[in-house]
PDB file of N, CA and C in Angstrom:
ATOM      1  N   UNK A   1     109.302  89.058 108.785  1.00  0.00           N
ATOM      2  CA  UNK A   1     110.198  89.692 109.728  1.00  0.00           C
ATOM      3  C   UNK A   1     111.306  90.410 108.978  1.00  0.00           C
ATOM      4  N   UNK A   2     111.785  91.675 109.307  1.00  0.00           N
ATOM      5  CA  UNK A   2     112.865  91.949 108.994  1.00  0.00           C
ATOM      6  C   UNK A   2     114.186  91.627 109.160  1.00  0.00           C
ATOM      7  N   UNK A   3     115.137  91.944 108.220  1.00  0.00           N
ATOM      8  CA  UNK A   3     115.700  91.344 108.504  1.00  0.00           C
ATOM      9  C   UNK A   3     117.545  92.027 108.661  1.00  0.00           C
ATOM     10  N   UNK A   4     117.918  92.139 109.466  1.00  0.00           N
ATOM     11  CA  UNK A   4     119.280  92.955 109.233  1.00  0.00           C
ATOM     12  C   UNK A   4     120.777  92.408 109.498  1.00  0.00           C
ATOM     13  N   UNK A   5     121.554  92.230 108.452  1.00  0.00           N
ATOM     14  CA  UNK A   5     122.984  91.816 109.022  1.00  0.00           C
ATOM     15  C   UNK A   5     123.809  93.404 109.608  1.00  0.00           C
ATOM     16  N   UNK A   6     124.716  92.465 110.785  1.00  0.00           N
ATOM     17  CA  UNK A   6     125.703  92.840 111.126  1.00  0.00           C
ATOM     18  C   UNK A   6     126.751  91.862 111.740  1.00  0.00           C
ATOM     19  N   UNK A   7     127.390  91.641 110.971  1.00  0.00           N
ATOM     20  CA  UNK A   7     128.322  90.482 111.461  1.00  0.00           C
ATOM     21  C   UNK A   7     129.404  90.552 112.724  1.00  0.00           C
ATOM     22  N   UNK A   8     129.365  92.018 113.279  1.00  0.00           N
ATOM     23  CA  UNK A   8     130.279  92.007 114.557  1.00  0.00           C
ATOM     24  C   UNK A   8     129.075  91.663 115.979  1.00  0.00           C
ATOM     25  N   UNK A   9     127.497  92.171 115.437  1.00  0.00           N
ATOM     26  CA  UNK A   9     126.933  91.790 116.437  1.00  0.00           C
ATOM     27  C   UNK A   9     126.415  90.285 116.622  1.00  0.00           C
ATOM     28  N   UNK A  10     126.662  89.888 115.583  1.00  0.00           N
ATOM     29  CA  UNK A  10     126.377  88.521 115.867  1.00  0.00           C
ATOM     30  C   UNK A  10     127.073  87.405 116.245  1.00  0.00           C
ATOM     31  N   UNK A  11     128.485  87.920 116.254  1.00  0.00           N
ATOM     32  CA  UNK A  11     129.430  86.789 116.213  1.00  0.00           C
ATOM     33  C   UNK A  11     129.357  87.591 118.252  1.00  0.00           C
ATOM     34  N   UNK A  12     129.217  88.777 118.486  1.00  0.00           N
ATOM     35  CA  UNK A  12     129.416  88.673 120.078  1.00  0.00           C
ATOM     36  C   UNK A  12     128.290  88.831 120.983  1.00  0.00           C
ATOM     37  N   UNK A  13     127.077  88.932 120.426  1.00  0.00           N
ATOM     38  CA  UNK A  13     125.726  89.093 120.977  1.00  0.00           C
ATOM     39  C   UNK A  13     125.820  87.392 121.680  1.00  0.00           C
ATOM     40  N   UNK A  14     125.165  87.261 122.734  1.00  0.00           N
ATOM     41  CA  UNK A  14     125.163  85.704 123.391  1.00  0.00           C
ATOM     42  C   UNK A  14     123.959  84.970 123.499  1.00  0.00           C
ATOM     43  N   UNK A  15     123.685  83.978 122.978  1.00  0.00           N
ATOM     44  CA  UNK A  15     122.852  83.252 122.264  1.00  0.00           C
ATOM     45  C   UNK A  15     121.232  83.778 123.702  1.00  0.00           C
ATOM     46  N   UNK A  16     120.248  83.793 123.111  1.00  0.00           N
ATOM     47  CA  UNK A  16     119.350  84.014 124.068  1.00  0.00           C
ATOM     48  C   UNK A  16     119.572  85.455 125.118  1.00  0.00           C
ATOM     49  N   UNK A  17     120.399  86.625 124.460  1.00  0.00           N
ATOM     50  CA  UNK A  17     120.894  87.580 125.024  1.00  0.00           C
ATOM     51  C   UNK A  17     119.339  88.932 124.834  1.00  0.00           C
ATOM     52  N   UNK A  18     119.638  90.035 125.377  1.00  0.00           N
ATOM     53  CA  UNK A  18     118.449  90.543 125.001  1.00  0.00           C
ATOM     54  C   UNK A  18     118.850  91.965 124.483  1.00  0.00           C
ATOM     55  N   UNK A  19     118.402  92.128 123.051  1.00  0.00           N
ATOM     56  CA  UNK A  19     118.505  93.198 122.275  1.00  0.00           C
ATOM     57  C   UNK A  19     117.578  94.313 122.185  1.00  0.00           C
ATOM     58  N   UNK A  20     117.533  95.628 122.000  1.00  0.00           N
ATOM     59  CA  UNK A  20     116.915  96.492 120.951  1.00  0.00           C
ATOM     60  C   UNK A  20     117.054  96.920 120.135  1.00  0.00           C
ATOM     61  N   UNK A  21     116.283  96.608 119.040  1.00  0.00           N
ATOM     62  CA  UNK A  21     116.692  97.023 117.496  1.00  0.00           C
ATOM     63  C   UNK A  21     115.562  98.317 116.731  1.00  0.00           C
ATOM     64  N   UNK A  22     116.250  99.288 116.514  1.00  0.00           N
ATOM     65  CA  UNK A  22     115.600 100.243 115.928  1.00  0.00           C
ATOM     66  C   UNK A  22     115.910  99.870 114.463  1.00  0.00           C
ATOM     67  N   UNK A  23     114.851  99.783 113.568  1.00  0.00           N
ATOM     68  CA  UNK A  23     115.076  99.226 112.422  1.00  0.00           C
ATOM     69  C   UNK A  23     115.209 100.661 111.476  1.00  0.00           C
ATOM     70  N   UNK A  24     114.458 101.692 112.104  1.00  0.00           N
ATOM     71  CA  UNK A  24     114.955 103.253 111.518  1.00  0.00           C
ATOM     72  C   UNK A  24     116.654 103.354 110.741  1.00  0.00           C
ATOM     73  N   UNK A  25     116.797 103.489 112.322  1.00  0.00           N
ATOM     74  CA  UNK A  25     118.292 104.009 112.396  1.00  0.00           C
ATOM     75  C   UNK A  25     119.507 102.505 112.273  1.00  0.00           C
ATOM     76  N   UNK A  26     118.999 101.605 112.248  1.00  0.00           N
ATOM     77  CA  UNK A  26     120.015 100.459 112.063  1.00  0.00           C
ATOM     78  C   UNK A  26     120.575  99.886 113.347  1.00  0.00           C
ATOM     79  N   UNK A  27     120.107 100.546 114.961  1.00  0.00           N
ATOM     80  CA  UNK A  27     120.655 100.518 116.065  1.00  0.00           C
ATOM     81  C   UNK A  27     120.225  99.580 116.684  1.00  0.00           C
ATOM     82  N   UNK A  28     121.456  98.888 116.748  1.00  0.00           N
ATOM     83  CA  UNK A  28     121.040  96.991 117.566  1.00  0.00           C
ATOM     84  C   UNK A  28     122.151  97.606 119.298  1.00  0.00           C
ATOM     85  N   UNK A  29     121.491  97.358 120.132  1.00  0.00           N
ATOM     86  CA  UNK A  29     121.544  97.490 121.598  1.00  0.00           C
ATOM     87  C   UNK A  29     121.775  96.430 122.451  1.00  0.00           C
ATOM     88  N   UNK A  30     122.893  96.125 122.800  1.00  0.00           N
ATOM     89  CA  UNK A  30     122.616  95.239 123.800  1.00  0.00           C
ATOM     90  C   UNK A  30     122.515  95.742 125.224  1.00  0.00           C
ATOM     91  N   UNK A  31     120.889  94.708 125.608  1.00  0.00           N
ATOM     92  CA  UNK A  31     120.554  95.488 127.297  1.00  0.00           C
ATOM     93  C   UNK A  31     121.456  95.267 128.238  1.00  0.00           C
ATOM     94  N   UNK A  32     122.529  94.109 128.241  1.00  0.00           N
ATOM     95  CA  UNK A  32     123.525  93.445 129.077  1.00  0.00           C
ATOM     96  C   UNK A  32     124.302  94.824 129.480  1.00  0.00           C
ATOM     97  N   UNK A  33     125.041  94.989 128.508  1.00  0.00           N
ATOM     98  CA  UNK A  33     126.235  95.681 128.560  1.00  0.00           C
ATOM     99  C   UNK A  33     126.027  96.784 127.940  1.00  0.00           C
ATOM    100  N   UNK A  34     125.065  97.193 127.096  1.00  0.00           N
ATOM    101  CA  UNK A  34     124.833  98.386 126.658  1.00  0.00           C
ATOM    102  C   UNK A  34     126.026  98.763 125.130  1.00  0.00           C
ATOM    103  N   UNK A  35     126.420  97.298 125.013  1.00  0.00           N
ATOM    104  CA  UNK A  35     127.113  97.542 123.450  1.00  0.00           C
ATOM    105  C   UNK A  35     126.097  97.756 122.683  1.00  0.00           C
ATOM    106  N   UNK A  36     126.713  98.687 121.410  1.00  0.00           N
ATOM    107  CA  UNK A  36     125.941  99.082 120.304  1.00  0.00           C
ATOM    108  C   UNK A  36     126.088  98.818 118.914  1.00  0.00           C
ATOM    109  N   UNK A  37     125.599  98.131 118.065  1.00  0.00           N
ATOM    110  CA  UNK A  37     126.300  98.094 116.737  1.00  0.00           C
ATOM    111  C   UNK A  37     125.424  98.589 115.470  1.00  0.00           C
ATOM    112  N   UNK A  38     126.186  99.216 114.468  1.00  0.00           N
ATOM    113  CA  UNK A  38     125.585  99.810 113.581  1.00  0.00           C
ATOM    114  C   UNK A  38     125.461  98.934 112.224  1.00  0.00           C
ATOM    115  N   UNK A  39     124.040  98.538 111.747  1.00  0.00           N
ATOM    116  CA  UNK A  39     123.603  97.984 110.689  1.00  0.00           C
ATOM    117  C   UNK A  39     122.615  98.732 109.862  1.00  0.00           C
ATOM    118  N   UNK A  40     122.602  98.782 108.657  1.00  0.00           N
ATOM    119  CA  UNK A  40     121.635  99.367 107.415  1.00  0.00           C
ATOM    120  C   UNK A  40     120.539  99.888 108.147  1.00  0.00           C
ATOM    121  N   UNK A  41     119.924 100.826 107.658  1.00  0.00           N
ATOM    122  CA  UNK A  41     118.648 101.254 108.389  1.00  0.00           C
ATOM    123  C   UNK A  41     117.653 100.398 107.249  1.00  0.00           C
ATOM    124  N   UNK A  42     116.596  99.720 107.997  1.00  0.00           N
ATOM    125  CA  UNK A  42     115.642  99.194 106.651  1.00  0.00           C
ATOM    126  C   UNK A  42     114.696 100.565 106.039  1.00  0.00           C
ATOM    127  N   UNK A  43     114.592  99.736 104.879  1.00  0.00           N
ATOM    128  CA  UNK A  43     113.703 101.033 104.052  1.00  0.00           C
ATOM    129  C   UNK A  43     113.199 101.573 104.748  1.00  0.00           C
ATOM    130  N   UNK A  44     112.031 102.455 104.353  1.00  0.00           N
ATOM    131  CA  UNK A  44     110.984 103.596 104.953  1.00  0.00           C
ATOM    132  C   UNK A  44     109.832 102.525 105.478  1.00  0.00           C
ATOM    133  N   UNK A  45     109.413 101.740 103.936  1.00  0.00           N
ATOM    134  CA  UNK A  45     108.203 101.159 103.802  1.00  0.00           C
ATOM    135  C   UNK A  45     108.178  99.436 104.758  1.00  0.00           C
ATOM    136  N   UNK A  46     109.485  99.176 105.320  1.00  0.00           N
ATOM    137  CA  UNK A  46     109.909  97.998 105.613  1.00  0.00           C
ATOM    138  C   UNK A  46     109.424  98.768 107.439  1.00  0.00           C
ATOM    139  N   UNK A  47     109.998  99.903 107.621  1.00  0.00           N
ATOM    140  CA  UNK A  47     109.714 100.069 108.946  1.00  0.00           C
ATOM    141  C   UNK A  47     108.122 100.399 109.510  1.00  0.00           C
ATOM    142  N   UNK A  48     107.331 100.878 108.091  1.00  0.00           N
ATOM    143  CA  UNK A  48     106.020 101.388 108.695  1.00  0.00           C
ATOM    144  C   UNK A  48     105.119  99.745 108.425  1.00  0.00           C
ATOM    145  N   UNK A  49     105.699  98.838 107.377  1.00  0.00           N
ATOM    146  CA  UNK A  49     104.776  97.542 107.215  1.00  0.00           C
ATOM    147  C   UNK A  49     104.891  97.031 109.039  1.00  0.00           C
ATOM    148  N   UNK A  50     106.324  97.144 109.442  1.00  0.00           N
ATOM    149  CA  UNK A  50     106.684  96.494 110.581  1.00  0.00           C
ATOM    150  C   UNK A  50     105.699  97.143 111.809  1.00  0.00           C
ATOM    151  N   UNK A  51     105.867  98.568 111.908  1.00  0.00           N
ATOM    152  CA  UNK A  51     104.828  99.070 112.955  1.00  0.00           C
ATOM    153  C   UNK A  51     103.476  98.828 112.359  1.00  0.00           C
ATOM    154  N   UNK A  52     103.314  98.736 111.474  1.00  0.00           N
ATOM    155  CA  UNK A  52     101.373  98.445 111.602  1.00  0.00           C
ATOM    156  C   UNK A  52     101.318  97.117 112.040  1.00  0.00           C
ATOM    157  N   UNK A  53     101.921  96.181 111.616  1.00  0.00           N
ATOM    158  CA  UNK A  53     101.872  94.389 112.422  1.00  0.00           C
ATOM    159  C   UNK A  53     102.208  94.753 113.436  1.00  0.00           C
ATOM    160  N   UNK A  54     102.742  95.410 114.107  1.00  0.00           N
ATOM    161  CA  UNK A  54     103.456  95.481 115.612  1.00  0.00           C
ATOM    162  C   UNK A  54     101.902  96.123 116.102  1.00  0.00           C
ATOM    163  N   UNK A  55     101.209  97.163 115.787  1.00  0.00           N
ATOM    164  CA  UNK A  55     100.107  97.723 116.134  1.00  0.00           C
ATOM    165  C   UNK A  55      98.431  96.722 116.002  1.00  0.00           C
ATOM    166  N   UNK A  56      98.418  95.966 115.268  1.00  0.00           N
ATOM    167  CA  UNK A  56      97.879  95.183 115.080  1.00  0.00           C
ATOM    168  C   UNK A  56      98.152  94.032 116.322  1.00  0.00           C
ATOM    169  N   UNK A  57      99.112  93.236 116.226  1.00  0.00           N
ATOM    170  CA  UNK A  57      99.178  92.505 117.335  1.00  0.00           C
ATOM    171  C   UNK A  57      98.722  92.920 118.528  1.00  0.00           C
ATOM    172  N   UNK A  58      99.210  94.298 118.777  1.00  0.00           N
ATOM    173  CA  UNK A  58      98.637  94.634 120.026  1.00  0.00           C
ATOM    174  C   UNK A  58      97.025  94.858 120.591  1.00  0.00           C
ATOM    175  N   UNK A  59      96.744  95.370 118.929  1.00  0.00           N
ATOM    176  CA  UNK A  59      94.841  95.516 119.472  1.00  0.00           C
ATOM    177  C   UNK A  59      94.293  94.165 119.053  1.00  0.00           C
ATOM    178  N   UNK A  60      94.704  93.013 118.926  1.00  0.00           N
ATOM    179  CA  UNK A  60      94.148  91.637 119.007  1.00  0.00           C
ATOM    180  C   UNK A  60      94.810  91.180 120.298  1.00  0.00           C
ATOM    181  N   UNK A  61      95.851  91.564 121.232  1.00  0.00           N
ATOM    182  CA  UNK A  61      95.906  90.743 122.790  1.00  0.00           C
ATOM    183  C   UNK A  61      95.198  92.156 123.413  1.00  0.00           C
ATOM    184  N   UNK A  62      94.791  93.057 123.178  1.00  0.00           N
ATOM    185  CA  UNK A  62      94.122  93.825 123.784  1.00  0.00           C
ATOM    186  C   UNK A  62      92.400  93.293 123.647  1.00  0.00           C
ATOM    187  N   UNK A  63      92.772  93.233 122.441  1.00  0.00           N
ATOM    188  CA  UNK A  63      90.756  92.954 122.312  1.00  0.00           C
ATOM    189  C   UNK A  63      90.518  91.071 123.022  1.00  0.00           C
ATOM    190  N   UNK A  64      91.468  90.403 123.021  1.00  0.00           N
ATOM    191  CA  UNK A  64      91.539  88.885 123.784  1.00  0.00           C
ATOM    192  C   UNK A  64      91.606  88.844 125.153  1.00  0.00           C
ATOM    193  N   UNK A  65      92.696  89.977 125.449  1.00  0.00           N
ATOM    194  CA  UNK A  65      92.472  90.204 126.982  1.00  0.00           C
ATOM    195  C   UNK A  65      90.939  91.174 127.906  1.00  0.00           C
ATOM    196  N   UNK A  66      90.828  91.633 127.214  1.00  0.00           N
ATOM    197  CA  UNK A  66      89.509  92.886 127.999  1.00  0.00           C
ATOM    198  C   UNK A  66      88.262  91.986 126.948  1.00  0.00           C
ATOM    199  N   UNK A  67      87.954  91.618 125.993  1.00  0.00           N
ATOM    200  CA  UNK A  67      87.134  91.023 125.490  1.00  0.00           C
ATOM    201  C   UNK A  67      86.661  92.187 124.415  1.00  0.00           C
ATOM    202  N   UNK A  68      85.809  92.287 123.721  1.00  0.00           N
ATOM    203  CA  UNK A  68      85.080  92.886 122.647  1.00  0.00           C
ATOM    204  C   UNK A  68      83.526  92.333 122.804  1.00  0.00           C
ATOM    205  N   UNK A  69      82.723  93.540 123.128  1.00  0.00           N
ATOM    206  CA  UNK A  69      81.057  93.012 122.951  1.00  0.00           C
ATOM    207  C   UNK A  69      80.252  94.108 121.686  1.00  0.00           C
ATOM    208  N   UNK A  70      81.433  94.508 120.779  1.00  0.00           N
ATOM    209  CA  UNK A  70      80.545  95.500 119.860  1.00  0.00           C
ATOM    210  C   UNK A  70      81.293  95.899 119.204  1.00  0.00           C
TER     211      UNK A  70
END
């Protein structure tokens, strides 16, 4: 998992709160309130390892849910 500090969003983000994090641009979102805080963008190679596991997961609950015969 990646991994990113920002120490103003963490000390006010609320435990079990719900975020979006663009790991590009460093942009942590909160859906509550729509605060925004700015942290490091991860590397290049940190964001494309992350979308191919993210793409992967999806065509294994895709191929679990609809099934695979070939």
């Amino acid at each position: 998992l990646p991994l990113m500090e920002q120490p103003e969003a963490a000390a006010a983000l609320p435990d079990g709160g719900l975020v979006r994090v663009d790991l590009a641009t460093g942009r942590i979102e909160e859906r509550a309130t729509g605060a925004v805080y700015q942290a490091q963008p991860a590397p290049p190679e940190v964001v494309a390892a992350t979308r191919q596991r993210q793409l992967l997961a999806r065509m294994r609950r895709v191929v679990e849910e609809e099934g695979f015969d070939g």
